[in-house]
N, C-alpha and C. Protein backbone atom coordinates (compact mmCIF):
# COMPACT_ATOMS: atom_id res chain seq x y z
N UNK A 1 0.84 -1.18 0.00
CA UNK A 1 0.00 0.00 0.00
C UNK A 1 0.89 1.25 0.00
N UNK A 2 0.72 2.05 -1.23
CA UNK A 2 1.40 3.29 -0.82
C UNK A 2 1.09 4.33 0.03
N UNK A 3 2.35 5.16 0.47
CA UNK A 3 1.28 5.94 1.74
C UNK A 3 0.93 7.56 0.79
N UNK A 4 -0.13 7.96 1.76
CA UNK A 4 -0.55 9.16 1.19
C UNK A 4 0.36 10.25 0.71
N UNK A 5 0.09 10.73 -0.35
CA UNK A 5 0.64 12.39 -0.85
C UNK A 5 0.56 13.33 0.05
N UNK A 6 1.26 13.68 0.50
CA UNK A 6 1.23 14.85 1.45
C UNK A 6 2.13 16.21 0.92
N UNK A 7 1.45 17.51 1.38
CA UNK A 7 2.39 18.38 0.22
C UNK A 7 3.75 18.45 0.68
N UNK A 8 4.59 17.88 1.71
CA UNK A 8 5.53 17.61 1.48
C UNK A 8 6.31 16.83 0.99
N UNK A 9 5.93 15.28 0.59
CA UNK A 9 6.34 14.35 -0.13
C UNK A 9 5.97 15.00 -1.55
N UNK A 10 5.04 15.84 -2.12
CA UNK A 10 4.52 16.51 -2.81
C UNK A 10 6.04 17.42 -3.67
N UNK A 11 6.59 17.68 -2.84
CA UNK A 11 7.14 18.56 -2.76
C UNK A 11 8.71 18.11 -3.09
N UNK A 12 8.99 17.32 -2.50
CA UNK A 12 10.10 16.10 -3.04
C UNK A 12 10.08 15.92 -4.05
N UNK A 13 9.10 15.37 -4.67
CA UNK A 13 9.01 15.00 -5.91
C UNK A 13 9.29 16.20 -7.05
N UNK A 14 8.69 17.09 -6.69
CA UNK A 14 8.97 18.47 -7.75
C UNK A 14 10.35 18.75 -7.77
N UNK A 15 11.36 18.80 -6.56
CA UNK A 15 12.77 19.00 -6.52
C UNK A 15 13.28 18.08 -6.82
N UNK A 16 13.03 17.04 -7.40
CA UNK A 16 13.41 15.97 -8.08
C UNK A 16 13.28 16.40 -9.53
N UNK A 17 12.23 16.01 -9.92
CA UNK A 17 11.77 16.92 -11.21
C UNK A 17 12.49 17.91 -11.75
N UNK A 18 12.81 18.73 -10.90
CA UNK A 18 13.71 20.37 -11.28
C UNK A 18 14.40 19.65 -12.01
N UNK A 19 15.28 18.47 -11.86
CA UNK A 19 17.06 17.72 -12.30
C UNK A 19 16.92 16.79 -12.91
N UNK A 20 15.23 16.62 -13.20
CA UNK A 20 15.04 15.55 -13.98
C UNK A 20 15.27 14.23 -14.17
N UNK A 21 14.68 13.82 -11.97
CA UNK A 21 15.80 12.58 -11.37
C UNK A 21 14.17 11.72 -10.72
N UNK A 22 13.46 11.71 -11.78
CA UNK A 22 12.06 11.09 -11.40
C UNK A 22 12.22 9.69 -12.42
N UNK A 23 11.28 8.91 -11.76
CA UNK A 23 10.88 7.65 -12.82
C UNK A 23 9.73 7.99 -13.37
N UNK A 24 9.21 7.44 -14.48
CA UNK A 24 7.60 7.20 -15.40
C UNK A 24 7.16 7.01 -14.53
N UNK A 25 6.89 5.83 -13.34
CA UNK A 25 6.50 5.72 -12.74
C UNK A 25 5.78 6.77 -11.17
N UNK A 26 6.70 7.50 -10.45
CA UNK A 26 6.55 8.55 -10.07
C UNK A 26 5.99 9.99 -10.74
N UNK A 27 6.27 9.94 -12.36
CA UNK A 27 5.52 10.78 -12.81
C UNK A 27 4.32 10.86 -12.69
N UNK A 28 3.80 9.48 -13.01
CA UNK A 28 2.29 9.04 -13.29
C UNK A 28 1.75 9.14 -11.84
N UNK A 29 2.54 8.99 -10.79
CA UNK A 29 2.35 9.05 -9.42
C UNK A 29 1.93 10.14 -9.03
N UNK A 30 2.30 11.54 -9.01
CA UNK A 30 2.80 13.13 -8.67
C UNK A 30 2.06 13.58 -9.52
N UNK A 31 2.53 13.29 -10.93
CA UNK A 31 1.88 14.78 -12.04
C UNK A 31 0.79 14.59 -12.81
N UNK A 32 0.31 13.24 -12.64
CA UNK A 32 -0.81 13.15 -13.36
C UNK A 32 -2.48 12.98 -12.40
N UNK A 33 -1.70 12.56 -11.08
CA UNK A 33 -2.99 12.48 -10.14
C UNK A 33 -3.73 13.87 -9.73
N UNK A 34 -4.53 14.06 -9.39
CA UNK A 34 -5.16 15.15 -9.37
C UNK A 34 -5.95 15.32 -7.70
N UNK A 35 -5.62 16.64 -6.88
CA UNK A 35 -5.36 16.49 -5.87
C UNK A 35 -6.55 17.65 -5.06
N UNK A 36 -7.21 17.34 -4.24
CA UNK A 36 -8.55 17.86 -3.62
C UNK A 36 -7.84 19.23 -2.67
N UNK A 37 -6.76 19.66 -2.64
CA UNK A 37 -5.89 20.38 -1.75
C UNK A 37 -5.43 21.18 -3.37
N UNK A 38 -5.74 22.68 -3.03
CA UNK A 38 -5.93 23.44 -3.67
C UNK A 38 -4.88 23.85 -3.91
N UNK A 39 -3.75 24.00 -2.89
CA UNK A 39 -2.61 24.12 -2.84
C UNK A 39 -1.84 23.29 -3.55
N UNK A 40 -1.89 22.04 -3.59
CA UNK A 40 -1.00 20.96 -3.84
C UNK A 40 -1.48 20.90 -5.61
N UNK A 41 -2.65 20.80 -6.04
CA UNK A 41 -3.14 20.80 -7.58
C UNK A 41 -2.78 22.20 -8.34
N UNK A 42 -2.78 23.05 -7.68
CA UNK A 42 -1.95 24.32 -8.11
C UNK A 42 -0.40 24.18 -8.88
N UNK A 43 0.63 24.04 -7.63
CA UNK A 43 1.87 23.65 -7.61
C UNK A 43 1.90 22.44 -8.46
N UNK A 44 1.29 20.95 -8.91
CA UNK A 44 1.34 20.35 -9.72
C UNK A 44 1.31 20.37 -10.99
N UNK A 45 -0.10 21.39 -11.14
CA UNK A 45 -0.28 22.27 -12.53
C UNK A 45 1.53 22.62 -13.26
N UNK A 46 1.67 23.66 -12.33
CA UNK A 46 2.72 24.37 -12.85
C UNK A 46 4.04 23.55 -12.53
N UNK A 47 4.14 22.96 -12.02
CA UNK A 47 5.05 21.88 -12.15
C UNK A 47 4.70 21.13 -13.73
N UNK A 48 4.64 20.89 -14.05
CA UNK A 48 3.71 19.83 -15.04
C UNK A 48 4.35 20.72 -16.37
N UNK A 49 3.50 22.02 -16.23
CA UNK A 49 3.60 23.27 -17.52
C UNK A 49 5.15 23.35 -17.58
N UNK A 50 6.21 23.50 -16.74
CA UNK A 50 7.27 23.85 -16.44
C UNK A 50 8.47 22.74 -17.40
N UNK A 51 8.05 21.14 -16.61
CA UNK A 51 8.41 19.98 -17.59
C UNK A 51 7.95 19.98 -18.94
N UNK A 52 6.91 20.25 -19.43
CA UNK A 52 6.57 20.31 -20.65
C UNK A 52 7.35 21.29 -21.69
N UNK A 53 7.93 22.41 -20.82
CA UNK A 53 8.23 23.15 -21.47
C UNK A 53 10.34 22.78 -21.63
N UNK A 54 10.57 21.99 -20.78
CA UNK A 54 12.11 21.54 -21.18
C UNK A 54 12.77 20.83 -22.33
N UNK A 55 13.73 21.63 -22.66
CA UNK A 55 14.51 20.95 -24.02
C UNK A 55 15.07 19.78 -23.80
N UNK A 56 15.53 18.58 -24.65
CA UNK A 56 16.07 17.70 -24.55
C UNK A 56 16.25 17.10 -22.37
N UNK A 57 15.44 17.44 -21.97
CA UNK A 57 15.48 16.57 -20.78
C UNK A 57 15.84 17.48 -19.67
N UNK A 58 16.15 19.15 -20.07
CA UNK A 58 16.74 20.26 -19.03
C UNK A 58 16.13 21.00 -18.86
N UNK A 59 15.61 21.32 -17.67
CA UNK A 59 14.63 22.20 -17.59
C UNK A 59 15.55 23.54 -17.33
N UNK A 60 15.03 24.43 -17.57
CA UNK A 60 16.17 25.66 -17.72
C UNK A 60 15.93 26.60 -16.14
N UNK A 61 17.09 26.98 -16.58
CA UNK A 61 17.59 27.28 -14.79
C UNK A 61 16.72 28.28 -14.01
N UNK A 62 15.84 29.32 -14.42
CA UNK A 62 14.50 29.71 -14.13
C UNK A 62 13.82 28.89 -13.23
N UNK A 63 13.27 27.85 -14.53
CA UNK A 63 12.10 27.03 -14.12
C UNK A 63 12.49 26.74 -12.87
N UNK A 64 14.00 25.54 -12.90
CA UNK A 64 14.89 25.37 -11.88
C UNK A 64 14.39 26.00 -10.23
N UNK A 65 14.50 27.23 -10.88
CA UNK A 65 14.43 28.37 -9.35
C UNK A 65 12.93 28.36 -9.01
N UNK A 66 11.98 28.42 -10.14
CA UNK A 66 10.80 28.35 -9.52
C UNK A 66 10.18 27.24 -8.92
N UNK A 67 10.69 26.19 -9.19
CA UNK A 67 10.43 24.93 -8.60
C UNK A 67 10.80 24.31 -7.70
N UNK A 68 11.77 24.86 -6.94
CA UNK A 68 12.35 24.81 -5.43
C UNK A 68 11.68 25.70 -4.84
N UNK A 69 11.13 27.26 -5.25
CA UNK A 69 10.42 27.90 -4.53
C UNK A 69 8.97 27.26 -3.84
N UNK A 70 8.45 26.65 -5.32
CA UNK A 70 7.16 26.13 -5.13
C UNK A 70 7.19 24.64 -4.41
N UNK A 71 8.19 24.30 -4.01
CA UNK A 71 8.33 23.01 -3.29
C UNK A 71 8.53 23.42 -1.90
N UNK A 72 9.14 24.78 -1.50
CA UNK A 72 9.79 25.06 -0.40
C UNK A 72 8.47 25.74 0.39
N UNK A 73 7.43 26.52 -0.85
CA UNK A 73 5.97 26.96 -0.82
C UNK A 73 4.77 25.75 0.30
N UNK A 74 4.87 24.62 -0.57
CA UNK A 74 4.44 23.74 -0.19
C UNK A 74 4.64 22.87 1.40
N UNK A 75 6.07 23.11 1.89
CA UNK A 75 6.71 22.46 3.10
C UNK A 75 6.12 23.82 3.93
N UNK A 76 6.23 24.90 3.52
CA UNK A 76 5.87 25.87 4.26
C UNK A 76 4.55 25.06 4.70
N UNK A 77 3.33 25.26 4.03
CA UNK A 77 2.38 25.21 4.01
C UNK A 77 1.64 23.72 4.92
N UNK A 78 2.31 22.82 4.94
CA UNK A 78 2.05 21.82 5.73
C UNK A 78 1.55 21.58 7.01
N UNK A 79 0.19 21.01 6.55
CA UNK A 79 -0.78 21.23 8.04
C UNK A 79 -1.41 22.16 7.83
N UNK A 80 -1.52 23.24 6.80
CA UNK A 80 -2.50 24.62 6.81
C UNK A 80 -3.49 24.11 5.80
N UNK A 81 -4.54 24.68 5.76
CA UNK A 81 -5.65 24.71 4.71
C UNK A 81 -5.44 25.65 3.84
């Protein structure tokens, strides 16, 4: 049984992502599930838009920065509504 998404495991996963150090598997896990926490389906969105938008497998050093923000967003946020 896997354990629940929480926006900090949430959040792991995106700083993973930044370096492009995820499996298919975890993708389909993280970026394709769709999440009742308004917060967490937000930050996935644009996580998601961010990968889509990388060349040959690098997400460019921007995105990079915004995606540690929005992961660091998320740990903030843990336990809040």
């Amino acid at each position: 049984m896997e354990r629940p998404i929480t926006r900090s495991l949430l959040a792991t996963f995106i700083e993973y992502a930044a370096t492009r150090r995820v499996t298919l598997f975890e993708l389909h896990r993280f970026a394709i599930q769709h999440y009742g926490d308004e917060r967490m389906e937000e930050a996935r969105r644009e996580c998601v838009r961010m990968l889509q938008r990388a060349k040959r497998g690098k997400v460019p050093k921007a995105d990079v920065e915004r995606l540690y923000s929005i992961a660091a967003a998320l740990r903030a946020s843990e336990g809040k509504k």
